[in-house]
C-alpha atoms as a PDB file:
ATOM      1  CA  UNK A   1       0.000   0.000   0.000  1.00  0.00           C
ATOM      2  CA  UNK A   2       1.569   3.508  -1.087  1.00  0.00           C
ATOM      3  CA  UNK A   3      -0.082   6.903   0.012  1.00  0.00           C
ATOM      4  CA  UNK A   4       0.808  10.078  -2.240  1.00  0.00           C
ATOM      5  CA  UNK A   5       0.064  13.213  -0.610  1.00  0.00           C
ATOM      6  CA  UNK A   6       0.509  16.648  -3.082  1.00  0.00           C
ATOM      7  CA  UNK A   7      -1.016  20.354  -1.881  1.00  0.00           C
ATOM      8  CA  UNK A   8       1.757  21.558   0.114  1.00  0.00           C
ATOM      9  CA  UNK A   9       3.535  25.209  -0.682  1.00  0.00           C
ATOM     10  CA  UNK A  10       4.227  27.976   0.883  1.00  0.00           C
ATOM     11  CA  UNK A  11       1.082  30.414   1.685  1.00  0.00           C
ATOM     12  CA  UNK A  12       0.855  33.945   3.772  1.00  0.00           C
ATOM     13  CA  UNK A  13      -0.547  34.050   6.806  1.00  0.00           C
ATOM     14  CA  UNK A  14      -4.568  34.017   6.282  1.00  0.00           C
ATOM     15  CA  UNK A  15      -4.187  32.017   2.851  1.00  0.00           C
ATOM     16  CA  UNK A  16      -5.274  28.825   2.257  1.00  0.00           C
ATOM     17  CA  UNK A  17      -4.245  25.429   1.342  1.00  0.00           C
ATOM     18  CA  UNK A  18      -5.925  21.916   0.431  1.00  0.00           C
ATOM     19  CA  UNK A  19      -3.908  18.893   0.891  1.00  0.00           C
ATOM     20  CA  UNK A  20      -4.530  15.808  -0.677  1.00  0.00           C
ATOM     21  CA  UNK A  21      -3.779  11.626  -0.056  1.00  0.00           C
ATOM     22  CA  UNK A  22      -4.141   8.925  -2.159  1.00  0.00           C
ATOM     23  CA  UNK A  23      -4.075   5.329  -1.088  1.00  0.00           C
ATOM     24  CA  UNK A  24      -3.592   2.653  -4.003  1.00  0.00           C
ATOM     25  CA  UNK A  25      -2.071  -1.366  -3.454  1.00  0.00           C
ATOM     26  CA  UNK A  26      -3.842  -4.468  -1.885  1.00  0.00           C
ATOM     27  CA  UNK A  27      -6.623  -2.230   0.072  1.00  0.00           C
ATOM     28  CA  UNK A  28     -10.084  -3.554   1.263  1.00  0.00           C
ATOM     29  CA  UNK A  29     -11.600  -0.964   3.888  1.00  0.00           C
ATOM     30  CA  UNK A  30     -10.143   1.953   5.303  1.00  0.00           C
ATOM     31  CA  UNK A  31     -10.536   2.785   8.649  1.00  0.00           C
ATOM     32  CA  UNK A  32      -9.463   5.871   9.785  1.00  0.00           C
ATOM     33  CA  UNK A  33      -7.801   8.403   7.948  1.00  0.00           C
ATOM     34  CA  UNK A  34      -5.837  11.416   9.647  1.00  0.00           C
ATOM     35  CA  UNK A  35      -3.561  14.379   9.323  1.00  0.00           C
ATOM     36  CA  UNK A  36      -0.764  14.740  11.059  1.00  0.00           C
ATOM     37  CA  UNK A  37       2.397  17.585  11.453  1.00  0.00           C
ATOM     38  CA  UNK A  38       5.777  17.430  12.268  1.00  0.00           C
ATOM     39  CA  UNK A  39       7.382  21.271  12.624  1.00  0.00           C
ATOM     40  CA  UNK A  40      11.599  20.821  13.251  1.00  0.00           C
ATOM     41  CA  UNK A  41      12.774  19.971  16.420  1.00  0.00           C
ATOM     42  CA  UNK A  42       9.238  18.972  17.494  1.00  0.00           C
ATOM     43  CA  UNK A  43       7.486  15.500  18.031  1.00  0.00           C
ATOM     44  CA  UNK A  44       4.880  15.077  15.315  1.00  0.00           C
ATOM     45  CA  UNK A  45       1.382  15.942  16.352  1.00  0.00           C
ATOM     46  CA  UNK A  46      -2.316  14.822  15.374  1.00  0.00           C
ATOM     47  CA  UNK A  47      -4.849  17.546  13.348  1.00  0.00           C
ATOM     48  CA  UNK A  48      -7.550  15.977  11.826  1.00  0.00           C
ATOM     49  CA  UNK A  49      -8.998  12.509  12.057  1.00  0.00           C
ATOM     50  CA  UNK A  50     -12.042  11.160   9.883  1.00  0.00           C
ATOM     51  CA  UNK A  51     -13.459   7.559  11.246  1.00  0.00           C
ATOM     52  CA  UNK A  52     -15.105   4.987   9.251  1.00  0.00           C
ATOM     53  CA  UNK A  53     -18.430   5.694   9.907  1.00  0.00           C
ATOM     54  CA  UNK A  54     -17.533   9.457   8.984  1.00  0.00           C
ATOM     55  CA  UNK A  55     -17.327  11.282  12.022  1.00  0.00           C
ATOM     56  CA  UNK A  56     -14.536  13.580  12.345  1.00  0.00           C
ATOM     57  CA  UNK A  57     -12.073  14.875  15.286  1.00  0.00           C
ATOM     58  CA  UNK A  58      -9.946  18.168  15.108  1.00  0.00           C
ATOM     59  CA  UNK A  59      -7.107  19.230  17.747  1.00  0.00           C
ATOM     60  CA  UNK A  60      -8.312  22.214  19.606  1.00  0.00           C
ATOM     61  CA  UNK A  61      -5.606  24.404  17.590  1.00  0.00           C
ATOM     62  CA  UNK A  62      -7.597  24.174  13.841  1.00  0.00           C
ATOM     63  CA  UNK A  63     -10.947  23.456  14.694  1.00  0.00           C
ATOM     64  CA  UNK A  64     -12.667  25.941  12.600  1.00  0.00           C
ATOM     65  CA  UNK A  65      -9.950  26.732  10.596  1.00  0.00           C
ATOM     66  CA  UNK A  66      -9.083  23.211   8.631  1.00  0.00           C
ATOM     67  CA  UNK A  67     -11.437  20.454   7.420  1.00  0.00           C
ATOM     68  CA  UNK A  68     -10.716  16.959   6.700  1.00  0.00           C
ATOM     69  CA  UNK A  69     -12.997  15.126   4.109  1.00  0.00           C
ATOM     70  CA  UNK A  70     -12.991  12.218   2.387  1.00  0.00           C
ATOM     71  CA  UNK A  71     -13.930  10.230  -1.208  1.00  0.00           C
ATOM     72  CA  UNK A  72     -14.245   6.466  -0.222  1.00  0.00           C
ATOM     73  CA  UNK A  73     -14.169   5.740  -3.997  1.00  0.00           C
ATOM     74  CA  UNK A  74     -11.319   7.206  -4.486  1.00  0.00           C
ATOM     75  CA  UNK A  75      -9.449   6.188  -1.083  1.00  0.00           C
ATOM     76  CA  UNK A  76      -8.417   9.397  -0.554  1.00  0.00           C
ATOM     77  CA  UNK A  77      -8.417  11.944   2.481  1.00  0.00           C
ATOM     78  CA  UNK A  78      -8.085  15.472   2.443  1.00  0.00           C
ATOM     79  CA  UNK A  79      -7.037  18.688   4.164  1.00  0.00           C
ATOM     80  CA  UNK A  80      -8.860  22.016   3.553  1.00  0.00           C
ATOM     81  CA  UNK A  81      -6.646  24.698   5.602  1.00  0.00           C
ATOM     82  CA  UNK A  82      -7.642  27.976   5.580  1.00  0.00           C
ATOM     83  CA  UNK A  83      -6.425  30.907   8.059  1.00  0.00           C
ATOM     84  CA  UNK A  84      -3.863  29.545   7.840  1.00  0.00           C
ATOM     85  CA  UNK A  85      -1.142  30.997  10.640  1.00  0.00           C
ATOM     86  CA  UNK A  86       2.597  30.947  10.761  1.00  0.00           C
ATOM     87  CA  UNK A  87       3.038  28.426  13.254  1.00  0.00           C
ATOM     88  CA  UNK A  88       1.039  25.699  11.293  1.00  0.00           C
ATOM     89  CA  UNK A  89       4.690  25.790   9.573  1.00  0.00           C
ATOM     90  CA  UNK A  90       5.287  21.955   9.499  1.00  0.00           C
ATOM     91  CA  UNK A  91       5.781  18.883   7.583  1.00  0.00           C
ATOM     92  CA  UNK A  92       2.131  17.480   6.851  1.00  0.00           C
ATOM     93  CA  UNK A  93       1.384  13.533   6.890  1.00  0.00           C
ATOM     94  CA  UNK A  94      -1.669  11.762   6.307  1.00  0.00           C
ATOM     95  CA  UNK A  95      -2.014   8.597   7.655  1.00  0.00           C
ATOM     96  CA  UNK A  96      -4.396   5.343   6.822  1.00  0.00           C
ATOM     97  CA  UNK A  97      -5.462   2.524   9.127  1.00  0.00           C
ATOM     98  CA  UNK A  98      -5.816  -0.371   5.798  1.00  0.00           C
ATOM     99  CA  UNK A  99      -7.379  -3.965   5.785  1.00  0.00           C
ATOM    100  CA  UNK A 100      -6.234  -5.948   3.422  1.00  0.00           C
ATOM    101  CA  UNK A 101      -8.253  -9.027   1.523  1.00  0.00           C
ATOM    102  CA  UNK A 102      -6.656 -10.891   4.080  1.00  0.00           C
ATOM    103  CA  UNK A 103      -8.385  -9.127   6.985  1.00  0.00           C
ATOM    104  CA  UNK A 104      -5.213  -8.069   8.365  1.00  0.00           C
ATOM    105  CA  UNK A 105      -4.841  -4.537   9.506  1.00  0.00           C
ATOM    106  CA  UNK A 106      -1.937  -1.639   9.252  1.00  0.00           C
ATOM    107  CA  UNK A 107      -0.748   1.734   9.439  1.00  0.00           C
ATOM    108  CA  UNK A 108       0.609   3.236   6.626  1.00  0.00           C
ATOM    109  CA  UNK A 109       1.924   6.987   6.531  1.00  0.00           C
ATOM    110  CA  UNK A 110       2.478   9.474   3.411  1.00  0.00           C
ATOM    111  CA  UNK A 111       5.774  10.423   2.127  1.00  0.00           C
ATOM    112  CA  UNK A 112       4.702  14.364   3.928  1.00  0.00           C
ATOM    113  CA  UNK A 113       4.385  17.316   2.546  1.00  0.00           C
ATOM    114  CA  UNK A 114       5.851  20.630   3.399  1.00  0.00           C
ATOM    115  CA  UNK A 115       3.567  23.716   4.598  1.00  0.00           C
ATOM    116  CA  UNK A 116       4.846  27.006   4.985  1.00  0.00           C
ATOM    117  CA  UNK A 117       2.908  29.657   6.103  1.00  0.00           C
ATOM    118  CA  UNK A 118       5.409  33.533   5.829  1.00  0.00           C
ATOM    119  CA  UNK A 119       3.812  36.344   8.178  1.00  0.00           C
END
């Protein structure tokens, strides 16, 4: 299973972004998808979380500012950032929780993709 993220760049502070992440290989459900960040010298952090039965969970520091969605067919996940501020400055990952035909379960993460937001 690969994921391919694309959307990064570098924005100014208020701009926007949309991040995307596409799953392809040996996948039979998806579980979650999420978003995470990694800024340097920090650990990386969770922002965005959809569930399988579509219900969504944002870290207190974009809720209302970033959405995460989601096209099943299309086993991807996405990011819709907007207000964006300078310290969302990070290296963006999405992340997959995969079954395989086999019923077996796993993790996979996204190559990341850098955000940078100038003041």
């Amino acid at each position: 299973v690969e994921l391919v993220e694309s959307g990064g760049g570098l924005v100014q502070a208020g701009g926007s972004l949309r991040l995307s992440c596409a799953a392809s290989g040996d996948i039979f459900a998806i579980n979650t998808m999420g978003w995470f960040r990694q800024a340097p010298g920090e650990r990386r952090e969770s922002v965005a979380l959809i569930l399988r039965d579509g219900n969504t969970h944002y870290e207190d520091f974009v809720k209302g500012r970033f959405t995460i969605s989601r096209d099943k067919a299309k086993n991807t996940v996405y990011l819709q950032m907007n207000g964006l501020k300078p310290e969302d400055t990070a290296v963006y990952y999405c992340n997959m929780e995969v079954y395989d035909r086999h019923s077996s379960v796993k993790a996979y993460w996204g190559q990341g993709t850098q955000v940078t937001v100038s003041s």
